[in-house]
C-alpha atoms as a PDB file:
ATOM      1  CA  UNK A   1      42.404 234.720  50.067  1.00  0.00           C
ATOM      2  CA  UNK A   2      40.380 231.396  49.338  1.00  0.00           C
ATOM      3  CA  UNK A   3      40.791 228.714  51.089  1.00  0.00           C
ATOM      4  CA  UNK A   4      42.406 225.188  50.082  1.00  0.00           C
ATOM      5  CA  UNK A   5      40.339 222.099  51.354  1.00  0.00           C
ATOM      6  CA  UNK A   6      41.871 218.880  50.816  1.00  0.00           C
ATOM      7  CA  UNK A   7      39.848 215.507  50.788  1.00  0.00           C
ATOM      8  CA  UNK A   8      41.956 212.214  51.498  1.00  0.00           C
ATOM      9  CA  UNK A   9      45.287 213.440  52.376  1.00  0.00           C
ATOM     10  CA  UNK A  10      48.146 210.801  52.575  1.00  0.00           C
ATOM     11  CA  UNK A  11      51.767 211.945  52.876  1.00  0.00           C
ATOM     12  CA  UNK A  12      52.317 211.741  49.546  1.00  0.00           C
ATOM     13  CA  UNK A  13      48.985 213.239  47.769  1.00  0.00           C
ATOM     14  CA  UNK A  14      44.844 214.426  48.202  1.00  0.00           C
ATOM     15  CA  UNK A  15      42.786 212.801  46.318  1.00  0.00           C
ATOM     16  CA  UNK A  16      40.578 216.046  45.627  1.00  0.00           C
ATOM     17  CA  UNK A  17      42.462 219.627  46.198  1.00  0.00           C
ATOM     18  CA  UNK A  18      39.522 222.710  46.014  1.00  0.00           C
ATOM     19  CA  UNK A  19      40.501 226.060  45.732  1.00  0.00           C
ATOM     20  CA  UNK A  20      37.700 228.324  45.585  1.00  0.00           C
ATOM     21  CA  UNK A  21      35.177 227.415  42.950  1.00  0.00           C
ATOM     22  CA  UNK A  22      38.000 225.032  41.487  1.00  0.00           C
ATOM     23  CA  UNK A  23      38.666 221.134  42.341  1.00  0.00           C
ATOM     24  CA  UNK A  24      41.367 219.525  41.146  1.00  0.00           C
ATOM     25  CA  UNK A  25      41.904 215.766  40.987  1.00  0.00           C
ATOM     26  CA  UNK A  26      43.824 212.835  39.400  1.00  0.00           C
ATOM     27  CA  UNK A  27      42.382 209.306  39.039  1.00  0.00           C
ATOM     28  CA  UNK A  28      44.129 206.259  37.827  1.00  0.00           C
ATOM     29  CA  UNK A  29      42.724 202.509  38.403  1.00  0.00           C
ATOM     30  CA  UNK A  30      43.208 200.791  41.288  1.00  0.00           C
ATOM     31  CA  UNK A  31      40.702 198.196  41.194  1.00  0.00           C
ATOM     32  CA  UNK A  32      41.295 196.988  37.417  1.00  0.00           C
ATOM     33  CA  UNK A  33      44.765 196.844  37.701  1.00  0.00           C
ATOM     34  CA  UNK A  34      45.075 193.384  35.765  1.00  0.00           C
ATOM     35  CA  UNK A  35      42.471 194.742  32.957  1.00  0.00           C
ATOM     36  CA  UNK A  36      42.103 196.385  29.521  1.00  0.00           C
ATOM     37  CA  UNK A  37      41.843 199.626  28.813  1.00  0.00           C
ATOM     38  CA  UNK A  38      38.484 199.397  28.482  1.00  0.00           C
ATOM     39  CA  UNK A  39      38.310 198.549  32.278  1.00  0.00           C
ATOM     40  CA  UNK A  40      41.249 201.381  33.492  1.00  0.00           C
ATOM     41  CA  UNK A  41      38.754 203.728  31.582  1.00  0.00           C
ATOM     42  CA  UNK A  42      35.733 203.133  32.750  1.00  0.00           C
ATOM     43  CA  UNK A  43      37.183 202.708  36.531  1.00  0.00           C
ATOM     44  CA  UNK A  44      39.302 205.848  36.228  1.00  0.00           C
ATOM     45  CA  UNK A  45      35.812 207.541  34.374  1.00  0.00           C
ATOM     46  CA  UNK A  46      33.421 206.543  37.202  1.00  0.00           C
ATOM     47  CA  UNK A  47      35.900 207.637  40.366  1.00  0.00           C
ATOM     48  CA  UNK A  48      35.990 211.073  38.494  1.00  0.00           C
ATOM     49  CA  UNK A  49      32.321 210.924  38.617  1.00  0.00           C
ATOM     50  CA  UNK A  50      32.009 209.872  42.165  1.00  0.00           C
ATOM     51  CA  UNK A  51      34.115 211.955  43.281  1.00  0.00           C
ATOM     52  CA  UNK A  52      32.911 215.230  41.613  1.00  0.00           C
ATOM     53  CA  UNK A  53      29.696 214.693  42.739  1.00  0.00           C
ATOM     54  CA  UNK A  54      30.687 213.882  46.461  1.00  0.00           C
ATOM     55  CA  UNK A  55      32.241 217.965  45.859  1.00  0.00           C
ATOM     56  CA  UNK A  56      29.435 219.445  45.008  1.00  0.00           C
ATOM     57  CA  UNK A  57      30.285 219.386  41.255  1.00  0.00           C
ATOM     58  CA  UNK A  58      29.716 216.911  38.044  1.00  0.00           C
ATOM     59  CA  UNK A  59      31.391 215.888  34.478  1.00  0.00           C
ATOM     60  CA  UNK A  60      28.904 218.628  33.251  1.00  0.00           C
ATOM     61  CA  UNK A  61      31.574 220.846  34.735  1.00  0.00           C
ATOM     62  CA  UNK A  62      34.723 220.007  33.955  1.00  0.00           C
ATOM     63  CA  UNK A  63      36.909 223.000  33.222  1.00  0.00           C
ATOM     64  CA  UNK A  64      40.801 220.712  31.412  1.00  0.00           C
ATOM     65  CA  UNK A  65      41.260 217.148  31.531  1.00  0.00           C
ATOM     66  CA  UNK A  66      44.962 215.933  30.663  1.00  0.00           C
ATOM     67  CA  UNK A  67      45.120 212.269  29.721  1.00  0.00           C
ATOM     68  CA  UNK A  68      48.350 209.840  29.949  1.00  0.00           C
ATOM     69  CA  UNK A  69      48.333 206.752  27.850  1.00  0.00           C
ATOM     70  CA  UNK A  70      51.314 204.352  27.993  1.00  0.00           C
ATOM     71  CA  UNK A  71      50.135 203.278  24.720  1.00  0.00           C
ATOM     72  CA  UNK A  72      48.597 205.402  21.912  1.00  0.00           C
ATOM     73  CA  UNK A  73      47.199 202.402  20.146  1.00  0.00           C
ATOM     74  CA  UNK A  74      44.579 202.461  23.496  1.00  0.00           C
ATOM     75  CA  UNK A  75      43.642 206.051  22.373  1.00  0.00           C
ATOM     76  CA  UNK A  76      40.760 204.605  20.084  1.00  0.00           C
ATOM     77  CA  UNK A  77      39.054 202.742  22.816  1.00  0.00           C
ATOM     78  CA  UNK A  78      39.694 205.171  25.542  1.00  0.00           C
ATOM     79  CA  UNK A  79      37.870 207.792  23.300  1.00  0.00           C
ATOM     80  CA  UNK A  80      34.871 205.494  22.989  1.00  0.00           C
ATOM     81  CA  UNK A  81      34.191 205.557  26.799  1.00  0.00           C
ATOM     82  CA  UNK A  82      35.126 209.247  26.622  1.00  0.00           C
ATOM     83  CA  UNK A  83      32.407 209.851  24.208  1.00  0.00           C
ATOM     84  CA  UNK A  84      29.967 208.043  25.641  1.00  0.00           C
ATOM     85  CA  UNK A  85      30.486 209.202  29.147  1.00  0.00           C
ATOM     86  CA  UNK A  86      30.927 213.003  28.613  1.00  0.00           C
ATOM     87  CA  UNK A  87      27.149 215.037  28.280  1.00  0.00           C
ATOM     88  CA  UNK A  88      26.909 216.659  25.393  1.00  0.00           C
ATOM     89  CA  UNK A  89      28.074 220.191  25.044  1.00  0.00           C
ATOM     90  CA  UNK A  90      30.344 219.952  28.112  1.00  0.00           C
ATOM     91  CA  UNK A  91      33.297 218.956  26.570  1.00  0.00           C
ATOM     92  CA  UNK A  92      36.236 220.210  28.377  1.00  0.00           C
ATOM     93  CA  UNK A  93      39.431 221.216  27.519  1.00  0.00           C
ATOM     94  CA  UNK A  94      41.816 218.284  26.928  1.00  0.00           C
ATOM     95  CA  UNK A  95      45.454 216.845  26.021  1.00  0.00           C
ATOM     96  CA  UNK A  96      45.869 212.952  25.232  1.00  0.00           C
ATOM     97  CA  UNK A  97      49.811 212.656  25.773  1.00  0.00           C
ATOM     98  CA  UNK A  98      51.926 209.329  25.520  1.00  0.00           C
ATOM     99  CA  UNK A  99      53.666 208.924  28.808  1.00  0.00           C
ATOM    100  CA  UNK A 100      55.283 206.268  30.912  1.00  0.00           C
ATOM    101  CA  UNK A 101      53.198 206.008  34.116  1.00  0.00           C
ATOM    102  CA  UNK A 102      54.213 205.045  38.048  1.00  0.00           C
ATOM    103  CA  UNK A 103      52.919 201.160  37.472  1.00  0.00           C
ATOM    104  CA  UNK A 104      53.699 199.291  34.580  1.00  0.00           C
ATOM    105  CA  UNK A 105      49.838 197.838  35.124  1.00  0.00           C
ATOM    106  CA  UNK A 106      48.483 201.249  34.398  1.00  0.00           C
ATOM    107  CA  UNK A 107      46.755 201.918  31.083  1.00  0.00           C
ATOM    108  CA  UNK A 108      45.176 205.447  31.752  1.00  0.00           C
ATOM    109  CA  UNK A 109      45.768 208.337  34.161  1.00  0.00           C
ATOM    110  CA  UNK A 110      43.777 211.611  33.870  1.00  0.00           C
ATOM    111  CA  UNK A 111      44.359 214.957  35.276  1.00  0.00           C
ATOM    112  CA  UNK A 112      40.939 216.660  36.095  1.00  0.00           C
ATOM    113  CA  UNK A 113      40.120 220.131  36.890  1.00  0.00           C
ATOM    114  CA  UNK A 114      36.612 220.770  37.223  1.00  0.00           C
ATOM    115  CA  UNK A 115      34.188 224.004  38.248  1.00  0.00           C
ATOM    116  CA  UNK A 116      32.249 223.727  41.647  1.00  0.00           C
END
């Protein structure tokens, strides 16, 4: 059986779980708090980055990414920095859901798995 390797375990989460050939991570914005969600989204979209790449992997890999807005009328702008991050012809699976999330400060939270 594989092993599980977790990086940055607090009591409550990891902030990467890898299975295998399989990471799995969730990134909302901690920095940007206070801003837009054109801020939230690129914060959120650069940790993912970071943080894949620190695993051995990249956004050329993603495998399903599940995205929670508060507020579907962000959906048009969070798609813009979507589209402009993701590489071409590595677009992963995905779900956009409405959904009330832990902070009321919180514009964006997205569930990543990704391929090592």
């Amino acid at each position: 059986m594989s092993e599980i390797e977790r990086i940055g375990v607090t009591p409550r989460w990891s902030d990467v779980v890898i299975h295998g050939d399989t990471i799995y991570l969730v990134e909302v914005a901690d920095q940007t708090l206070e801003g837009d969600i054109t801020a939230q989204t690129q914060e959120v979209l650069a940790s993912i980055e970071r943080r894949l790449q620190a695993v051995g992997s990249g956004k050329h890999r993603l495998l399903q990414v599940l995205i929670y807005l508060p507020d579907l009328a962000d959906l048009p702008a969070m798609n813009a920095l979507w589209d402009a991050w993701l590489p071409a012809g590595a677009a992963p699976s995905r779900a956009c859901v409405q959904a009330a999330l832990a902070h009321p400060s919180l514009k964006v939270e997205m569930v990543v798995t990704a391929a090592r």
